[in-house]
N, C-alpha and C. Protein backbone atom coordinates (compact mmCIF):
# COMPACT_ATOMS: atom_id res chain seq x y z
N UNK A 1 29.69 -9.19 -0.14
CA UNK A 1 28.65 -9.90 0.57
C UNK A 1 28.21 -11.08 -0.27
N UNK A 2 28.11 -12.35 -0.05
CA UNK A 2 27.72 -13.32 -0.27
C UNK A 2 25.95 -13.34 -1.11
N UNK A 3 26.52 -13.94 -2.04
CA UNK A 3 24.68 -14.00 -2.61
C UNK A 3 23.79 -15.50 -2.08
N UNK A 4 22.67 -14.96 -2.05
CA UNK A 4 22.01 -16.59 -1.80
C UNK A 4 21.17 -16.71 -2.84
N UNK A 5 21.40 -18.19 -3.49
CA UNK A 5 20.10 -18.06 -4.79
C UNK A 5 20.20 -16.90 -5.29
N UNK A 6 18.72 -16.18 -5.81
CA UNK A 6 18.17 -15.24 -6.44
C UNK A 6 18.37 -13.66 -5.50
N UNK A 7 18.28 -14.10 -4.19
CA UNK A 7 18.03 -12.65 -3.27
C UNK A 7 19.90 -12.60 -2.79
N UNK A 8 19.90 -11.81 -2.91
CA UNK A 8 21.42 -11.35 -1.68
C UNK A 8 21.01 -10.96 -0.36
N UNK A 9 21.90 -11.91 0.39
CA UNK A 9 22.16 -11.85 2.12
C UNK A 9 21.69 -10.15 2.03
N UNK A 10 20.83 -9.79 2.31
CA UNK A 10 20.69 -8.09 3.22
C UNK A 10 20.61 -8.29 4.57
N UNK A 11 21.14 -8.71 5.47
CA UNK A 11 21.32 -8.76 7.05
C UNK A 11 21.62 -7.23 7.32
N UNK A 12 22.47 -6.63 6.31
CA UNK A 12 22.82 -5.48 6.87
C UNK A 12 22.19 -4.22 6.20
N UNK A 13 20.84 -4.63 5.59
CA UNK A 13 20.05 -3.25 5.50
C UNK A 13 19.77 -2.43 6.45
N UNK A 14 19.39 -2.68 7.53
CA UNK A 14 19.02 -1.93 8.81
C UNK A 14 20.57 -1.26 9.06
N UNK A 15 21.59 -1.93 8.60
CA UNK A 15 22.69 -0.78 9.50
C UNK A 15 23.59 0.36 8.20
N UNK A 16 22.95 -0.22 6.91
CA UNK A 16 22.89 0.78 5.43
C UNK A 16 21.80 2.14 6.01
N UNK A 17 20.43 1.42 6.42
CA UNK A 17 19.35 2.44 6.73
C UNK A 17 19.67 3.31 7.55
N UNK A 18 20.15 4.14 7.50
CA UNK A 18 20.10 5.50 9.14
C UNK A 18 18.66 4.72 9.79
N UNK A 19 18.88 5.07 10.94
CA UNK A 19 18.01 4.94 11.87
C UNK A 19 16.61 6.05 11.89
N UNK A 20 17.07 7.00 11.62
CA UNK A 20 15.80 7.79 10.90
C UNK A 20 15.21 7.17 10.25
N UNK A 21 15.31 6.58 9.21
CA UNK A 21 14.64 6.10 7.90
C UNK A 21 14.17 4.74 8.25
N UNK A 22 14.62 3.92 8.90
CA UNK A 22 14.21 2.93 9.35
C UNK A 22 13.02 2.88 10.16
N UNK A 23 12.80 4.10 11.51
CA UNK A 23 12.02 4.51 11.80
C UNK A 23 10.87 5.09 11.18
N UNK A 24 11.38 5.79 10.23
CA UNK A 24 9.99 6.11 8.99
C UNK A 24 9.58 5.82 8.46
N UNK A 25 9.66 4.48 7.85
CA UNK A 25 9.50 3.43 7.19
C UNK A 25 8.78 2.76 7.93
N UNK A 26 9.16 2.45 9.19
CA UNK A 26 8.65 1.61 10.11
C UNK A 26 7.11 2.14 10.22
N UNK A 27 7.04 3.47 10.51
CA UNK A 27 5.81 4.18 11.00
C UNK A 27 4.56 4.53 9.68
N UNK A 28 5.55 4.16 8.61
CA UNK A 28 4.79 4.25 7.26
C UNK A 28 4.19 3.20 7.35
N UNK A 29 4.46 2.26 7.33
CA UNK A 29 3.72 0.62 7.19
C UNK A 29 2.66 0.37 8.54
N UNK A 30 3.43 0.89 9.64
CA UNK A 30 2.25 0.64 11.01
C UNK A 30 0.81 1.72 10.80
N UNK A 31 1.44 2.95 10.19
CA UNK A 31 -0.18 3.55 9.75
C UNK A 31 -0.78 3.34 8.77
N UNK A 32 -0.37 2.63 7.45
CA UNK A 32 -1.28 1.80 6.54
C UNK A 32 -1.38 0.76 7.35
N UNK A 33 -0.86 -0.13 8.29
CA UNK A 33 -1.49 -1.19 8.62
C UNK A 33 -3.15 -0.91 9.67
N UNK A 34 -2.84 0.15 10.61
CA UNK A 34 -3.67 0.91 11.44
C UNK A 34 -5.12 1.39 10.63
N UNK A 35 -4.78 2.18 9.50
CA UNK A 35 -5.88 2.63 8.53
C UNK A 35 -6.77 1.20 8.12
N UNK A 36 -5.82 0.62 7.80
CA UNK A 36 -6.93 -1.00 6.71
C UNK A 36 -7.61 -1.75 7.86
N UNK A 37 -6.93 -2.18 8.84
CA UNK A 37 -7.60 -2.56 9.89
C UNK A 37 -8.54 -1.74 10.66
N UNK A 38 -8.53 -0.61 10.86
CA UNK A 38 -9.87 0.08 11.56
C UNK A 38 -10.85 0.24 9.99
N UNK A 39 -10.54 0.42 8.65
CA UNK A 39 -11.48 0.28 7.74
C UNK A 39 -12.35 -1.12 7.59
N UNK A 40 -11.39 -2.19 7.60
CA UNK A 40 -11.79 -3.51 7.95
C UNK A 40 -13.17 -3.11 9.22
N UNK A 41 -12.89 -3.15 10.22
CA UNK A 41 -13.31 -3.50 11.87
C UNK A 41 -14.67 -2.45 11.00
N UNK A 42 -14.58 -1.09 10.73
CA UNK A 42 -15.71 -0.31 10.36
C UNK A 42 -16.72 -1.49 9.63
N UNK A 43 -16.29 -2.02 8.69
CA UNK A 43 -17.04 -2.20 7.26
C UNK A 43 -17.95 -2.99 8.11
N UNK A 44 -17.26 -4.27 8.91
CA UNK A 44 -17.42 -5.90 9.54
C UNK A 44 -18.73 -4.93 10.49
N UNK A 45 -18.83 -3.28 11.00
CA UNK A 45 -19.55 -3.37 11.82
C UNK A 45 -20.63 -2.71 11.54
N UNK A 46 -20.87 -2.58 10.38
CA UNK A 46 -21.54 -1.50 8.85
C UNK A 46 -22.72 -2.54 8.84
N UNK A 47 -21.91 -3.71 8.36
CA UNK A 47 -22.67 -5.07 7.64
C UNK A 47 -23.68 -5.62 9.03
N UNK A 48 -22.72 -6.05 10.16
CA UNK A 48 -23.44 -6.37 11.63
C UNK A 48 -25.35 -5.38 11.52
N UNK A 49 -24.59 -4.30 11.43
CA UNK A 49 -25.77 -3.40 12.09
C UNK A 49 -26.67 -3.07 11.04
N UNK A 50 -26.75 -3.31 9.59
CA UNK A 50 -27.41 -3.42 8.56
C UNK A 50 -28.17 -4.90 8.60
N UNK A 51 -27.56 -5.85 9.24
CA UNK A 51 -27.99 -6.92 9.17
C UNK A 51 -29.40 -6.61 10.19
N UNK A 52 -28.97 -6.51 11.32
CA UNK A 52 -30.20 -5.95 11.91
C UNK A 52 -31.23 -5.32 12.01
N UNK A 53 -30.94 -4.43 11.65
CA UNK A 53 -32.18 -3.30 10.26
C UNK A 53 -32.54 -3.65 9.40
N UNK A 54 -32.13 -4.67 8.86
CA UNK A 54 -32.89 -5.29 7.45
C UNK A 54 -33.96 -5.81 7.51
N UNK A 55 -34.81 -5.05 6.72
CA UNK A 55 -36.38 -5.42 6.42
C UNK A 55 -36.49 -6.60 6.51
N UNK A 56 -37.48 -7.12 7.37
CA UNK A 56 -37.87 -8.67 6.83
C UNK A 56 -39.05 -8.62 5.94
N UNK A 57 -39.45 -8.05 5.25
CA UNK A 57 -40.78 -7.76 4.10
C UNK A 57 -39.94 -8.89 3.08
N UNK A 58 -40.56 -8.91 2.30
CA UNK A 58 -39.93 -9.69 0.82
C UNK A 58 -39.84 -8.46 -0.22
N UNK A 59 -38.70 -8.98 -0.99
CA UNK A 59 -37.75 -8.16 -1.61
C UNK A 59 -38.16 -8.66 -3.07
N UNK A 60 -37.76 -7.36 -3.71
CA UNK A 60 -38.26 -8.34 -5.07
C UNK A 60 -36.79 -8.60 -6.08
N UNK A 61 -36.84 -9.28 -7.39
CA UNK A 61 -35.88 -9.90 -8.15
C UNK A 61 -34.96 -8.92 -8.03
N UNK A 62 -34.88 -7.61 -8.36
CA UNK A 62 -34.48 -6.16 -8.74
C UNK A 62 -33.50 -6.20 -7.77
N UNK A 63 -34.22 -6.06 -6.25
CA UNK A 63 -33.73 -5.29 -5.33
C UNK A 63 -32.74 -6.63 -4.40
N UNK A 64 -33.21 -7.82 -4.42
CA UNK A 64 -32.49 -8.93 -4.00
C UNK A 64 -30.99 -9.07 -5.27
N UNK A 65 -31.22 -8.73 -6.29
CA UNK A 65 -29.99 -9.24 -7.64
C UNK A 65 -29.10 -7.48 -6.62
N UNK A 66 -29.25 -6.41 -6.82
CA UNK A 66 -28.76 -5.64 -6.58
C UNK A 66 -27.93 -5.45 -5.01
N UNK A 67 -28.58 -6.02 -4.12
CA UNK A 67 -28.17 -6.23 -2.38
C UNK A 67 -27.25 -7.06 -2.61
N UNK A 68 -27.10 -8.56 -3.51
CA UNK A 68 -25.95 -9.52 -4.03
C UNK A 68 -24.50 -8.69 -4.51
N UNK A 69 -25.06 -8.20 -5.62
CA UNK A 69 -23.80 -7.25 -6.27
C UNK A 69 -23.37 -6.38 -5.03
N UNK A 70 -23.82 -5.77 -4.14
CA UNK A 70 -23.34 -4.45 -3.33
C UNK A 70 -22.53 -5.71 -2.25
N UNK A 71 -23.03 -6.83 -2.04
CA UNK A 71 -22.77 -7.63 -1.26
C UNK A 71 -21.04 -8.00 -1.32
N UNK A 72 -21.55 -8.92 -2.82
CA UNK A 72 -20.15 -9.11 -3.49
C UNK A 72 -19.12 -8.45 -3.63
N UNK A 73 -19.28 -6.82 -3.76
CA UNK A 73 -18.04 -5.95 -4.26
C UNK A 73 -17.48 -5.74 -2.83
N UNK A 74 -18.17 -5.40 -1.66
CA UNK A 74 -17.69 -5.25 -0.43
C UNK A 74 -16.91 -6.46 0.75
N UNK A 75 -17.55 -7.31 -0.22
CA UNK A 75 -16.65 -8.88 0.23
C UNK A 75 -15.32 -8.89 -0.85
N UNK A 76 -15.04 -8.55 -2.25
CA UNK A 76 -14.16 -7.91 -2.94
C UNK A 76 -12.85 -7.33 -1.88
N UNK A 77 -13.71 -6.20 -2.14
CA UNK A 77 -12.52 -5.30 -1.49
C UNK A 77 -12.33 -5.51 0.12
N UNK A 78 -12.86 -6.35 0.71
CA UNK A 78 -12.15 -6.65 2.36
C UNK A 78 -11.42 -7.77 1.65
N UNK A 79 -11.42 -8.53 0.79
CA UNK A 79 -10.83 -9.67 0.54
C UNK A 79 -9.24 -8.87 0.13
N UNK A 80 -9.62 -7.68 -0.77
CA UNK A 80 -8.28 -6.84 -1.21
C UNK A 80 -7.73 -6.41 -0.16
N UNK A 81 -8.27 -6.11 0.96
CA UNK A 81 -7.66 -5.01 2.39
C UNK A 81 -7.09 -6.08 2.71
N UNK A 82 -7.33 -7.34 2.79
CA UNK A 82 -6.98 -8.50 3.29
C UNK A 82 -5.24 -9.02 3.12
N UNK A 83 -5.62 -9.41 2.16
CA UNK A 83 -4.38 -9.01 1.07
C UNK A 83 -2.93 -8.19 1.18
N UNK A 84 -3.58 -6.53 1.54
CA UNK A 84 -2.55 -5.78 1.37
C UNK A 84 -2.61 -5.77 3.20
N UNK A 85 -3.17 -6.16 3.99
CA UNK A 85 -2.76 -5.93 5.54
C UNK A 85 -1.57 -7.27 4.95
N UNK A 86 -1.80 -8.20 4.49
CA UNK A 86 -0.73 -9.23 4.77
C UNK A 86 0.51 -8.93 4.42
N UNK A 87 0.30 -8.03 3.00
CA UNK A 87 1.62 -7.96 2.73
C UNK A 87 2.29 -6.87 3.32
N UNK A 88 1.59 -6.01 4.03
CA UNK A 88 2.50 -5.09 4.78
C UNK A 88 2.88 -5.70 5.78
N UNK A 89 2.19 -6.90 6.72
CA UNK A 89 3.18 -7.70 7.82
C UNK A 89 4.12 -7.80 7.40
N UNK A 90 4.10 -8.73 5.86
CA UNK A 90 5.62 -9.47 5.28
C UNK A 90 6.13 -8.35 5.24
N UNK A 91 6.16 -7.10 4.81
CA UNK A 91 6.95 -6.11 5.04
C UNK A 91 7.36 -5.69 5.98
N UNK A 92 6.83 -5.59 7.12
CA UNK A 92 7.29 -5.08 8.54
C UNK A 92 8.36 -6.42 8.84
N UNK A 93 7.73 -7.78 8.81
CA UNK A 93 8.73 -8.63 9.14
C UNK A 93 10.13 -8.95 8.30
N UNK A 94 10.23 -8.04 7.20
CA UNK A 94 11.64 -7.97 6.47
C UNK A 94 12.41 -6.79 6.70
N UNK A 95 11.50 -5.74 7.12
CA UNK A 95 12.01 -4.81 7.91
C UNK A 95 12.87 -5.08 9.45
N UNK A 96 12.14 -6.07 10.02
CA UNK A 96 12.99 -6.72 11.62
C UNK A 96 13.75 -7.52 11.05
N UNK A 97 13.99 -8.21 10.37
CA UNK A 97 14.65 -9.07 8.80
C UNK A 97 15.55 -8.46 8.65
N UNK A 98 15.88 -7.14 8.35
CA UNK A 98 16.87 -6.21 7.58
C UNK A 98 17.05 -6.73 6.20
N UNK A 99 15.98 -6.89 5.27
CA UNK A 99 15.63 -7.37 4.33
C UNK A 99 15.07 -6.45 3.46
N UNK A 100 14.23 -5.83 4.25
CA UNK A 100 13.48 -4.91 3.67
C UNK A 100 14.27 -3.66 2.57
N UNK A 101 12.76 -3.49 1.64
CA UNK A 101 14.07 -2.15 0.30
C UNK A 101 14.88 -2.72 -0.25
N UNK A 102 15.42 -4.10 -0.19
CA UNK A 102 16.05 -4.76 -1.58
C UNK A 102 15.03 -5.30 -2.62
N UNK A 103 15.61 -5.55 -3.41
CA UNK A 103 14.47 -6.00 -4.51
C UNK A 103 14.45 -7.51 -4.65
N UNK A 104 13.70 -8.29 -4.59
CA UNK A 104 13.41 -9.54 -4.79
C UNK A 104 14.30 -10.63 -5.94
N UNK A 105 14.25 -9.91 -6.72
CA UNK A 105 14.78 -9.83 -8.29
C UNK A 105 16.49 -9.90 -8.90
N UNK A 106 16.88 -8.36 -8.28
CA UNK A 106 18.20 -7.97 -8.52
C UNK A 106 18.76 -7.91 -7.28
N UNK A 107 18.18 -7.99 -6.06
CA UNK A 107 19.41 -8.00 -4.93
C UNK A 107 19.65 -6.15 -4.73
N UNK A 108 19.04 -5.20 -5.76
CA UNK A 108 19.37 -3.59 -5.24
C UNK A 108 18.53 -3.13 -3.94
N UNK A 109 18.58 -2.01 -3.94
CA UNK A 109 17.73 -1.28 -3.19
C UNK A 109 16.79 -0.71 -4.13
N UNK A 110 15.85 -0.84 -3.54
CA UNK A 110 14.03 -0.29 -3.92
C UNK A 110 14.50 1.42 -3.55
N UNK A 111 14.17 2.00 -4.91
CA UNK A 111 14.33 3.49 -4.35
C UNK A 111 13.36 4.09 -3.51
N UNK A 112 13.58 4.88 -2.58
CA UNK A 112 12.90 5.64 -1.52
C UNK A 112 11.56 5.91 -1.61
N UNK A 113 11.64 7.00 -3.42
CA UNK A 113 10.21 6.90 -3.37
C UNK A 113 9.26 6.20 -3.76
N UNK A 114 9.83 4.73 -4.10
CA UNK A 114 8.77 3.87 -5.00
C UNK A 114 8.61 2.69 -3.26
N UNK A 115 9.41 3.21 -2.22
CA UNK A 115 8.74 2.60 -1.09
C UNK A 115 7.97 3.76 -0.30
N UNK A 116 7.98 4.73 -0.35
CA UNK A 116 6.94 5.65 0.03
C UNK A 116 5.69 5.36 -0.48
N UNK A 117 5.73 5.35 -1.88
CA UNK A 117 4.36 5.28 -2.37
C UNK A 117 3.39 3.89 -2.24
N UNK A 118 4.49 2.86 -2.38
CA UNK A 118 3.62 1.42 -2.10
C UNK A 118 5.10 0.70 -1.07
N UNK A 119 4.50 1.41 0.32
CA UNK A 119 5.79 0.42 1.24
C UNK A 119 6.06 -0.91 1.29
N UNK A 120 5.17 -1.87 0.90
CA UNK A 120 5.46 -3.92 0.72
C UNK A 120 6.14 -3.94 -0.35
N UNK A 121 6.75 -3.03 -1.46
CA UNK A 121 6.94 -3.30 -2.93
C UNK A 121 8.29 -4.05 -2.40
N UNK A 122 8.25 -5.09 -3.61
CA UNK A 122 9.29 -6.18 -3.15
C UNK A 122 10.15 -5.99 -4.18
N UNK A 123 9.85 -5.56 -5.44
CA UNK A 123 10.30 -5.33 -6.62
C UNK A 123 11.09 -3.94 -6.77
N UNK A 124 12.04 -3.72 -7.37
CA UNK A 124 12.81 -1.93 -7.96
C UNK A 124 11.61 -1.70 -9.21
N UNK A 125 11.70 -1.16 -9.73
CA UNK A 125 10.91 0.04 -11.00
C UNK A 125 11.13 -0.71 -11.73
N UNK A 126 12.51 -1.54 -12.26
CA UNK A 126 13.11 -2.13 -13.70
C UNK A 126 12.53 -3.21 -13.44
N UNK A 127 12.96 -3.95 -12.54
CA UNK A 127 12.58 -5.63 -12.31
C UNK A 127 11.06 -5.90 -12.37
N UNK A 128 10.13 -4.92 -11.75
CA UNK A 128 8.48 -4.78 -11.86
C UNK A 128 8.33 -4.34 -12.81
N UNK A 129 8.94 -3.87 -13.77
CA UNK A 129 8.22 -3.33 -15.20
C UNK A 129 8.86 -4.76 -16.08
N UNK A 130 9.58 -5.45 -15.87
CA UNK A 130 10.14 -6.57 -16.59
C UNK A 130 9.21 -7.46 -16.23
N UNK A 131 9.07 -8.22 -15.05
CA UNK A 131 7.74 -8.51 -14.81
C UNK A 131 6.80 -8.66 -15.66
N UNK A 132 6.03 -7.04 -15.21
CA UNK A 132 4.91 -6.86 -15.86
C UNK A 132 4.32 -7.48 -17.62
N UNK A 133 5.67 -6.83 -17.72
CA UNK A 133 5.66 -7.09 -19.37
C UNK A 133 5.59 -8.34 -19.69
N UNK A 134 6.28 -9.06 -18.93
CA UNK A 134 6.32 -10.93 -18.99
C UNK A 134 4.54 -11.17 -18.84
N UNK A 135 4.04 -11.08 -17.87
CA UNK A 135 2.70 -11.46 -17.75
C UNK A 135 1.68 -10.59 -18.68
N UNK A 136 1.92 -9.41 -19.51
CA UNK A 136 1.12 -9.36 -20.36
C UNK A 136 1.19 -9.95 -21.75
N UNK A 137 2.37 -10.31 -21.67
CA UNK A 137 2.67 -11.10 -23.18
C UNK A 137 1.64 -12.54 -22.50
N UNK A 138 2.63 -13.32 -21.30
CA UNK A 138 1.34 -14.52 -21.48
C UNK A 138 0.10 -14.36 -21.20
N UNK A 139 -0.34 -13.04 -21.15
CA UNK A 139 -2.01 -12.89 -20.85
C UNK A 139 -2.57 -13.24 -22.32
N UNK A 140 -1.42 -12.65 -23.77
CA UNK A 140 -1.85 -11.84 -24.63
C UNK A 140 -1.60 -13.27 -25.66
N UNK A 141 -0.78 -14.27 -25.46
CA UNK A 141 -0.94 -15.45 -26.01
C UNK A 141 -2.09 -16.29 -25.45
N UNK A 142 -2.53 -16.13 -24.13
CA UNK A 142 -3.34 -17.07 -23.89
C UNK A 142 -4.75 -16.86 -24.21
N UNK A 143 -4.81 -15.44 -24.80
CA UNK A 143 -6.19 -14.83 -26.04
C UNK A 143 -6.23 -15.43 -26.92
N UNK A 144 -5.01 -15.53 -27.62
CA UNK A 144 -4.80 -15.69 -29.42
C UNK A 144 -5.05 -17.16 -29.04
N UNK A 145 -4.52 -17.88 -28.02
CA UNK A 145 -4.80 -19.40 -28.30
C UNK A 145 -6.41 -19.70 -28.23
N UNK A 146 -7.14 -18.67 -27.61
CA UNK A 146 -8.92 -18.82 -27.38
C UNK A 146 -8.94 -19.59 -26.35
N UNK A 147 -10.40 -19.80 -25.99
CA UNK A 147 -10.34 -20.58 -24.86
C UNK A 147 -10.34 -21.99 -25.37
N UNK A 148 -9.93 -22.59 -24.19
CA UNK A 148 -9.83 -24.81 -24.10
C UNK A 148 -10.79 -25.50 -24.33
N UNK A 149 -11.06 -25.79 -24.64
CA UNK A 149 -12.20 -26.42 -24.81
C UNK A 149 -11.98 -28.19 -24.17
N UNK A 150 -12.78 -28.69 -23.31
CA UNK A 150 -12.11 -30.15 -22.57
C UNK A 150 -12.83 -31.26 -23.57
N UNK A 151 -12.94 -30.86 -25.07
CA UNK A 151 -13.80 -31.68 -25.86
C UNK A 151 -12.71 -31.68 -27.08
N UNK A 152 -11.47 -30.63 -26.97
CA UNK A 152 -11.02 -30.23 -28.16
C UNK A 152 -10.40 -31.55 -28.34
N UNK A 153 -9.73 -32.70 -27.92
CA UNK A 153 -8.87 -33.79 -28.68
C UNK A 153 -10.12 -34.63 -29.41
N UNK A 154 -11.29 -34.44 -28.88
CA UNK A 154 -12.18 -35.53 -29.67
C UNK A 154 -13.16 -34.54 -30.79
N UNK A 155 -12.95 -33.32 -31.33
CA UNK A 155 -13.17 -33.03 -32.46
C UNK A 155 -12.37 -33.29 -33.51
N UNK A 156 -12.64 -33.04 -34.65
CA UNK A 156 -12.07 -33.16 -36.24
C UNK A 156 -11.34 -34.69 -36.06
C-alpha cells in the first residue's frame, strides 16, 4: 500500500475491521459523544436556572471572588467537554474515512485497548509516549531558560 507523507493511505481499515468491531467502535464514540452533550445541555441549564434564582441582595468581596472561581472552573471544563466532543467527531469522521485506529505517527494500528479506553487517540502507546517525552524535555528547558523578560536586550 502506498504511503502518503507521514500517514499511510488506510482506505482499507474498515475492510481490515470485521464489521463487528467497526460497529463497536462506532457505538463507543456515539455514547461518549451522547454522554458530553447531554452533560453539556445539563450544565448550560444548571447555570440558566441559577441565573434566575440569584439573589439580587449585594454580595460581599468573599462571596462575589468565590461565585467567579466556581464560575471559571465550570466554564473550564465545558470548554474541556468542548474539546473532547470535537475530537470524537474527528474520530467518527475517520472512522467513515476508514482512517480510523492507525496511528498518526507510524502508519500502525492503535491497539484495541488503548482505543477502548480513549476512542479519538490518534497516536499507538510508542509514538504518544515519544511525544510526550519530546514536550517535557521542551517544557523542562523552557524553566532552566526562566522567564523573557521584553527588557532583556537593553540590560547589562
Amino acid at each position: 500500500m502506498p504511503t502518503q507523507g507521514k500517514h499511510r493511505n488506510t482506505r482499507t481499515t474498515h475492510t481490515r475491521m470485521n464489521d463487528h468491531r467497526y460497529a463497536e467502535l462506532r457505538e463507543i464514540l456515539e455514547e461518549r459523544r451522547r454522554e458530553i452533550v447531554n452533560a453539556m445541555q445539563d450544565k448550560i441549564r444548571d447555570v440558566r436556572a441559577e441565573g434566575s434564582r440569584a439573589p439580587q441582595g449585594v454580595r460581599d468581596e468573599a462571596e462575589s471572588s468565590e461565585s467567579e472561581i466556581q464560575d471559571d472552573l465550570e466554564f473550564a471544563l465545558l470548554q474541556m467537554k468542548g474539546e473532547t466532543l470535537r475530537k470524537i467527531d474527528e474520530a467518527l469522521e475517520r472512522l467513515e474515512n476508514g482512517t480510523y485506529g492507525c496511528c498518526y505517527e507510524c502508519g500502525e494500528e492503535i491497539a484495541e485497548r488503548r482505543l477502548r479506553a480513549l476512542p479519538f487517540a490518534v497516536r499507538c502507546k510508542a509514538c504518544e509516549e515519544i511525544r510526550e517525552t519530546g514536550r517535557q524535555r521542551e517544557r523542562a528547558l523552557t524553566a532552566r531558560r526562566g522567564p523573557v523578560s521584553p527588557f532583556a536586550d537593553l540590560s547589562g
